[in-house]
C-alpha atoms as a PDB file:
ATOM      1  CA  UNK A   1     -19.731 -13.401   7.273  1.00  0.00           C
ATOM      2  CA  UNK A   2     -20.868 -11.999   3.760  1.00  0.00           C
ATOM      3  CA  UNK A   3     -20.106 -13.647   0.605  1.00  0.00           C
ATOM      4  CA  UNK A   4     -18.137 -10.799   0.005  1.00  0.00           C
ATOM      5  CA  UNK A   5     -16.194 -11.760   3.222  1.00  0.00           C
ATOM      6  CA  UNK A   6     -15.319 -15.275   1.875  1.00  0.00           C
ATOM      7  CA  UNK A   7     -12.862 -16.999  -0.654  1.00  0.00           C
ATOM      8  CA  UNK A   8     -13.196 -20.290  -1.494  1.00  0.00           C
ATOM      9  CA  UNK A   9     -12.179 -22.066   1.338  1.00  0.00           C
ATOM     10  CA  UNK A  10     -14.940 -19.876   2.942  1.00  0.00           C
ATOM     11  CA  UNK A  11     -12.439 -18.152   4.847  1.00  0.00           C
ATOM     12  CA  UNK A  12     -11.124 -14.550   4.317  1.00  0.00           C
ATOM     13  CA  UNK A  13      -7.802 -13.058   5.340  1.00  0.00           C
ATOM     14  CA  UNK A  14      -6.502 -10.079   6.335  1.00  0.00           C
ATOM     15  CA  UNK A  15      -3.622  -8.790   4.546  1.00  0.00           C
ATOM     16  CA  UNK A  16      -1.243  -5.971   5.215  1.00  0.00           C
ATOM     17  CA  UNK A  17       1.006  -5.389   2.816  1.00  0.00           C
ATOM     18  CA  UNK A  18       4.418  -2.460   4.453  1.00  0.00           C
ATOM     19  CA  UNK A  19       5.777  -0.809   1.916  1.00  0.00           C
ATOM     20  CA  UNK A  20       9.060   0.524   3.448  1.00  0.00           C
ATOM     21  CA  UNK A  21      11.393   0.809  -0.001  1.00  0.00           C
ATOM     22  CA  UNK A  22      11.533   3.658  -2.033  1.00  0.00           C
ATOM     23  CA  UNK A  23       9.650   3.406  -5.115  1.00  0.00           C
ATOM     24  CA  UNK A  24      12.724   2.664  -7.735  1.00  0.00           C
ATOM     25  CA  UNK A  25      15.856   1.549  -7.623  1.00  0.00           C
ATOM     26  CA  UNK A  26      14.784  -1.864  -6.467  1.00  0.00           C
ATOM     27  CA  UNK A  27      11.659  -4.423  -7.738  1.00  0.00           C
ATOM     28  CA  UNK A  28      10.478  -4.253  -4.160  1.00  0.00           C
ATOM     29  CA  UNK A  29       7.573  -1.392  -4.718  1.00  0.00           C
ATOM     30  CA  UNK A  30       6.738  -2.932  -7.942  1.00  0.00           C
ATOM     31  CA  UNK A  31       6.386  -6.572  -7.239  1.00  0.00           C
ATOM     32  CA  UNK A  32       4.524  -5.549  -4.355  1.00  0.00           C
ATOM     33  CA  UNK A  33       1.888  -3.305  -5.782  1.00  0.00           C
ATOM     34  CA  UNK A  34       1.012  -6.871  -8.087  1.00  0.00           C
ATOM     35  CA  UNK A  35       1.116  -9.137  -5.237  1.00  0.00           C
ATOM     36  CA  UNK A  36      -1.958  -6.139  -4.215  1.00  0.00           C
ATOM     37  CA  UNK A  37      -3.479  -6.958  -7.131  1.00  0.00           C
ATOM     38  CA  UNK A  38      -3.642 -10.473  -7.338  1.00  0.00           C
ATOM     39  CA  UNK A  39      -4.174 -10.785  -3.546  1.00  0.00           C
ATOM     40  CA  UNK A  40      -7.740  -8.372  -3.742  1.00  0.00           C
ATOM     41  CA  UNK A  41      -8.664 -10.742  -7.323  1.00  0.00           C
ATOM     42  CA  UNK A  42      -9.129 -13.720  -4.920  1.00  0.00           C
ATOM     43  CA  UNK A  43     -11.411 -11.265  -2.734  1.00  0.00           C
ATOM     44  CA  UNK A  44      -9.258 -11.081   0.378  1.00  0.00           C
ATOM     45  CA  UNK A  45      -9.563  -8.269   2.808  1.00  0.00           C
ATOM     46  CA  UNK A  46      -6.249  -5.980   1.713  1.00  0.00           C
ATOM     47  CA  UNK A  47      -4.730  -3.202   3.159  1.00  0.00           C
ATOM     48  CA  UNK A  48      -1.712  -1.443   2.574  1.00  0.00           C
ATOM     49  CA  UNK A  49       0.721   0.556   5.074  1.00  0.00           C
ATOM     50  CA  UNK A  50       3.535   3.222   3.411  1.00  0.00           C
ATOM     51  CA  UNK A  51       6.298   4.422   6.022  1.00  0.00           C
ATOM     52  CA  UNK A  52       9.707   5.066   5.810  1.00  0.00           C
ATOM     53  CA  UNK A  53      10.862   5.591   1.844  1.00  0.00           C
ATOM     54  CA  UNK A  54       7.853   3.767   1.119  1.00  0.00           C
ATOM     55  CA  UNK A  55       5.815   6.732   1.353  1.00  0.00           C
ATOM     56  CA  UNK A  56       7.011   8.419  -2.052  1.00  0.00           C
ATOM     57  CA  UNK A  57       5.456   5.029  -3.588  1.00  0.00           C
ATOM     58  CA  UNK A  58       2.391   7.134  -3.658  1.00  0.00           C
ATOM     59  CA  UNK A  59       3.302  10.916  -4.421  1.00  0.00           C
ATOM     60  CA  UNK A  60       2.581  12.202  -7.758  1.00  0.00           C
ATOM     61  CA  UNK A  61       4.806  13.714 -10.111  1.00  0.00           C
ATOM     62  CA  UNK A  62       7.544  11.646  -9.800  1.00  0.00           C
ATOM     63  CA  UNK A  63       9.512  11.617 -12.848  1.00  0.00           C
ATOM     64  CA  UNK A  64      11.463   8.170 -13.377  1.00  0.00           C
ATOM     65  CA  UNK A  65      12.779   8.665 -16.963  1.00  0.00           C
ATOM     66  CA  UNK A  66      16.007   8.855 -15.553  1.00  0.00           C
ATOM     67  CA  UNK A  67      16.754   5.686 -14.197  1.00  0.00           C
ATOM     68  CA  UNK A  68      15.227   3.971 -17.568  1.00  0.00           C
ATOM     69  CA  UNK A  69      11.731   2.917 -15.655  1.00  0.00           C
ATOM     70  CA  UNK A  70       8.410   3.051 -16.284  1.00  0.00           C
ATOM     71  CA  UNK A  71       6.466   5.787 -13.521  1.00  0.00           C
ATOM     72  CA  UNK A  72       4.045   3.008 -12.094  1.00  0.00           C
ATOM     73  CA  UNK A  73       2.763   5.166  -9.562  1.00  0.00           C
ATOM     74  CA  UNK A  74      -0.630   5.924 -11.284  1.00  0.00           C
ATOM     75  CA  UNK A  75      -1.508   2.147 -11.002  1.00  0.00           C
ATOM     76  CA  UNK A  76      -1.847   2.720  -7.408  1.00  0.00           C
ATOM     77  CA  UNK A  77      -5.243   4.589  -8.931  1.00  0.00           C
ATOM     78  CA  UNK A  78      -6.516   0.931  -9.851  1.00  0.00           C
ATOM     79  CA  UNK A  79      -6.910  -0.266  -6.574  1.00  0.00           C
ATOM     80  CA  UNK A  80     -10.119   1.176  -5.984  1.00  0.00           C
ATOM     81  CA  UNK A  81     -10.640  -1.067  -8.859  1.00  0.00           C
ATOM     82  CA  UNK A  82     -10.227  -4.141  -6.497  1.00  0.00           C
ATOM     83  CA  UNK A  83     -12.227  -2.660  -3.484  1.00  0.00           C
ATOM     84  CA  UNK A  84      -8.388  -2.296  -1.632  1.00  0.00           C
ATOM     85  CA  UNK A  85      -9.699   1.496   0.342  1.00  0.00           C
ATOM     86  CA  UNK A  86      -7.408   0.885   3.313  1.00  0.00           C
ATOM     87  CA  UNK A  87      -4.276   2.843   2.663  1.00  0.00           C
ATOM     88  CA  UNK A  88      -2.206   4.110   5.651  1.00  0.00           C
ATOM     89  CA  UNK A  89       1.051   6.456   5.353  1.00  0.00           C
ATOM     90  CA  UNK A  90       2.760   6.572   8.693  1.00  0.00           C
ATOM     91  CA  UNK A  91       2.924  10.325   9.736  1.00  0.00           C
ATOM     92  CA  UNK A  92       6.405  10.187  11.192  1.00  0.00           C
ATOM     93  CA  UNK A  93       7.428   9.405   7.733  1.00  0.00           C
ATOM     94  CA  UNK A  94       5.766  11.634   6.197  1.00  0.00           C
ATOM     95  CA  UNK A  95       7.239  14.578   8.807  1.00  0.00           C
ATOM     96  CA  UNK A  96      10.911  13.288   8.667  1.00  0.00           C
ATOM     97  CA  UNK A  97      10.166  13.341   4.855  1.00  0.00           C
ATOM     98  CA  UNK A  98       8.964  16.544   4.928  1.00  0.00           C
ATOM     99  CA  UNK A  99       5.607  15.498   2.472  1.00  0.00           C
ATOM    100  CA  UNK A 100       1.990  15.622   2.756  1.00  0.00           C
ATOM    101  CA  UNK A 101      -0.580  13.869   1.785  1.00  0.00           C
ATOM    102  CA  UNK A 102      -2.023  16.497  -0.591  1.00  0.00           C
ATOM    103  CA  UNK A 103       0.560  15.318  -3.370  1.00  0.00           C
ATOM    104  CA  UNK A 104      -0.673  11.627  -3.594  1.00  0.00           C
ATOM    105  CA  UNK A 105      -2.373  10.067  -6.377  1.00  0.00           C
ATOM    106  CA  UNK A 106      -4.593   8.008  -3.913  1.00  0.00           C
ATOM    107  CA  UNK A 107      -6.411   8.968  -0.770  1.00  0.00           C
ATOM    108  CA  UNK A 108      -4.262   7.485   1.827  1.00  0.00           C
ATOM    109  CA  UNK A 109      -5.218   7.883   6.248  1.00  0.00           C
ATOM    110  CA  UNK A 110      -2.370   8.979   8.097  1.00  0.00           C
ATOM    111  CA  UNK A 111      -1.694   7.408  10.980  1.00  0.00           C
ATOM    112  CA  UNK A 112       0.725   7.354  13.994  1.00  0.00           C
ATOM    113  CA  UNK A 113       3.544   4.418  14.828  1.00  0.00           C
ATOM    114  CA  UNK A 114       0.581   3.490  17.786  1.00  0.00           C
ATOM    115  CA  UNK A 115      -1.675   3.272  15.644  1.00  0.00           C
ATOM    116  CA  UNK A 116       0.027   1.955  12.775  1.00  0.00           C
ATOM    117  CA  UNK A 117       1.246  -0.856  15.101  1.00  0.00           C
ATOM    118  CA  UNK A 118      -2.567  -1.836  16.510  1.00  0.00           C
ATOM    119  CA  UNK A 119      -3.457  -2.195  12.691  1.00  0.00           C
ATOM    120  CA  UNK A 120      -0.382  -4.335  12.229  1.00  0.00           C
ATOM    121  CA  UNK A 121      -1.746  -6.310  15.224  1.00  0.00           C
ATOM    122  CA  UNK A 122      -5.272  -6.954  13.832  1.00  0.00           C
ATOM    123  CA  UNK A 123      -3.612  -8.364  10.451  1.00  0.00           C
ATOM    124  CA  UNK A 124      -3.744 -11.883   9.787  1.00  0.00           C
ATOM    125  CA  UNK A 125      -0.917 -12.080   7.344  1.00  0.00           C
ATOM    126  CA  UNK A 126       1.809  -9.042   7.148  1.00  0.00           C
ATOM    127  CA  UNK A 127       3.886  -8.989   4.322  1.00  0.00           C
ATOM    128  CA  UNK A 128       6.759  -6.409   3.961  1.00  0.00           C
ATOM    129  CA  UNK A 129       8.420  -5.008   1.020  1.00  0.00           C
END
């Protein structure tokens, strides 16, 4: 294992962070885009999975004046920042939702459930939002 590979304790995670919730309306996509954050600051291996309303956390253009909040979307730019490269968008979602990728403002991998679930499966620690 790398140093890179190691926190403290000289052991490094794997975390998947499932974004299910639609981007406002609730603190879910929020708080969980800083729990990102701080997770990748102690150098632990993070990925992140968008299905369901989760996937418009990462579509562009989304105009949130509205509802009185701040559009945080374009943070999700900063996690290239941290190393986090390991963004997946379920592509059932993204068909039901009728989206594509092309309007993202990060470079996600589209996956299927199957494959969505054998990443799940290869996690350490899951945590859904």
């Amino acid at each position: 294992m790398s140093a890179a590979e190691e926190d403290a304790s000289g052991v490094v995670k794997r975390f998947l962070f499932v974004n299910r919730k639609a981007p406002y309306g609730t603190i879910y996509a929020l708080e969980a885009l800083e729990v990102v954050l701080i997770s990748a600051a102690f150098d632990q291996d993070v990925s992140l999975a968008f299905l369901d309303d989760g996937v418009y956390q990462v579509q562009a253009g989304i105009d949130s004046a509205g509802i009185g909040m701040k559009n945080f979307s374009p943070t999700y730019r900063a996690l290239d920042d941290y190393d986090i490269t390991k963004l997946y968008v379920e592509r059932e979602s993204l068909v039901e939702r009728g989206l594509s990728t092309e309007s993202f403002v990060v470079p996600v991998t589209v996956v299927g459930r199957e494959e969505l679930a054998a990443i799940m499966a290869a996690q350490d620690v899951i945590l859904s939002f």
